[in-house]
Protein backbone atom coordinates (compact mmCIF):
# COMPACT_ATOMS: atom_id res chain seq x y z
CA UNK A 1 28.33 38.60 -26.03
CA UNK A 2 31.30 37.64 -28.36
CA UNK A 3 31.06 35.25 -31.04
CA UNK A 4 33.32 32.72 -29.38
CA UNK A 5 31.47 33.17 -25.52
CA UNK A 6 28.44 31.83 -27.89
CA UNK A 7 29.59 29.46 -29.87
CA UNK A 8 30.96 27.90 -26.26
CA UNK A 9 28.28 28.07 -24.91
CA UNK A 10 26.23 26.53 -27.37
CA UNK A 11 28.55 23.31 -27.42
CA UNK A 12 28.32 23.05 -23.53
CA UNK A 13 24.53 23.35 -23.99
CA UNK A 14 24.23 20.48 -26.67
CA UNK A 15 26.91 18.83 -24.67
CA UNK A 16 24.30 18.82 -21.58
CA UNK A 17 21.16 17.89 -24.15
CA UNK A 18 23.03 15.13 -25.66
CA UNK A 19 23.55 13.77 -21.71
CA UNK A 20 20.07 14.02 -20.92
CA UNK A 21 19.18 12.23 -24.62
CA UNK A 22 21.58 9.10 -23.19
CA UNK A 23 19.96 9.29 -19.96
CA UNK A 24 16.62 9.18 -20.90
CA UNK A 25 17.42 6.45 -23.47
CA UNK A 26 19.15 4.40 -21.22
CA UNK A 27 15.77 4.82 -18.35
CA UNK A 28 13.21 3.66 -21.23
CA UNK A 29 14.87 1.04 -21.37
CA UNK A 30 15.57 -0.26 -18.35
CA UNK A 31 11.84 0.47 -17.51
CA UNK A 32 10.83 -1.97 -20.86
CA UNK A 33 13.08 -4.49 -19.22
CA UNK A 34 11.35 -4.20 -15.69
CA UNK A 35 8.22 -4.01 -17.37
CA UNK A 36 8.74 -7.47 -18.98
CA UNK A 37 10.66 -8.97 -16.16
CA UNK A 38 6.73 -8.39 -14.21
CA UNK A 39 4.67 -9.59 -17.02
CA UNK A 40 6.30 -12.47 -16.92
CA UNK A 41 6.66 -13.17 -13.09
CA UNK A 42 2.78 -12.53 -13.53
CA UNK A 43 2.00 -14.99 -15.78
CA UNK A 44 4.09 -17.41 -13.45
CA UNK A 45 2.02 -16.51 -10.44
CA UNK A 46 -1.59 -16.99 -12.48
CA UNK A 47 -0.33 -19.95 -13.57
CA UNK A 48 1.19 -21.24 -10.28
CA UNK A 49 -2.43 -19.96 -8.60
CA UNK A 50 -4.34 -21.52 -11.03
CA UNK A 51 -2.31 -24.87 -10.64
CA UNK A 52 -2.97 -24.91 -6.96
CA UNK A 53 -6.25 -24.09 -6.79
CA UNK A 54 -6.75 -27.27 -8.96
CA UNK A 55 -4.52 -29.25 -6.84
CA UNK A 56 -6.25 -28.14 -3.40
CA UNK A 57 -9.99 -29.22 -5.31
CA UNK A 58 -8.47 -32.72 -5.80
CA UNK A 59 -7.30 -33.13 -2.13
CA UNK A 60 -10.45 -31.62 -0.72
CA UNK A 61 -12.56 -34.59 -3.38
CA UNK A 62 -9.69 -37.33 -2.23
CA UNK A 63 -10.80 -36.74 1.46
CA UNK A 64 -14.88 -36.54 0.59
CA UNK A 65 -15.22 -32.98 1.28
CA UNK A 66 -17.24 -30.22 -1.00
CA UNK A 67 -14.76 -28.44 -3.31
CA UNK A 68 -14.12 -24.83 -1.82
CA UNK A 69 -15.21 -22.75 -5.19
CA UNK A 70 -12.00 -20.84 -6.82
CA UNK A 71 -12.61 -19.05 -10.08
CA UNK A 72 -9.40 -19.05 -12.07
CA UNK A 73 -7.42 -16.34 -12.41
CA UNK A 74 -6.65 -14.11 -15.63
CA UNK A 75 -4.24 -12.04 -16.65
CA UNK A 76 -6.25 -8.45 -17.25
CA UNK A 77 -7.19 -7.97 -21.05
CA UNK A 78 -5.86 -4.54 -23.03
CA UNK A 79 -9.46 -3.41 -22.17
CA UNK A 80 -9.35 -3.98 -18.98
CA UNK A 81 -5.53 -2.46 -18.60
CA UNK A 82 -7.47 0.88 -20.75
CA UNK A 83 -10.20 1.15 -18.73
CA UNK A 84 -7.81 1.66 -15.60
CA UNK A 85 -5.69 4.22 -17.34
CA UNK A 86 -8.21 5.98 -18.31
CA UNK A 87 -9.87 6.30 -14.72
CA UNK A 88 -6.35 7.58 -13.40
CA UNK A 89 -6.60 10.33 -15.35
């Protein structure tokens, strides 16, 4: 093998690495983004829960009837989110 052959083929090689750098790049991020995007609709829905499990207690005491017991929901500490991972493995 020439000089030249390698030297080609060594720029279509870093040429093909420097694709797969953008594309992995570029899928990070767009998995952050979707990651955030969730956290946030998350915290949305506990809060929305949480609101209406508050608002269903007051119409249940408005009408004279027993409370039906809720415990509020939380978003899952790191520990919790740890403790998962590390069973999955």
């Amino acid at each position: 093998m020439s000089y030249t052959e390698l030297g080609r083929r060594v720029t279509k090689l870093e040429g093909r690495v420097t694709d797969i750098e953008e594309s992995h790049g570029a899928s990070i991020y767009r998995l952050e983004r979707r990651s955030i995007r969730s956290e946030l609709i998350e915290s949305q829905l506990v809060d929305g829960v949480n609101y209406l499990q508050a608002g269903m207690a007051r119409i249940l005491q408005h009408f004279g009837l027993p409370p039906i017991p809720f415990s509020p929901i939380a978003m899952p500490t790191e520990e919790e989110i740890d403790a998962v991972l590390e069973d999955q493995t």
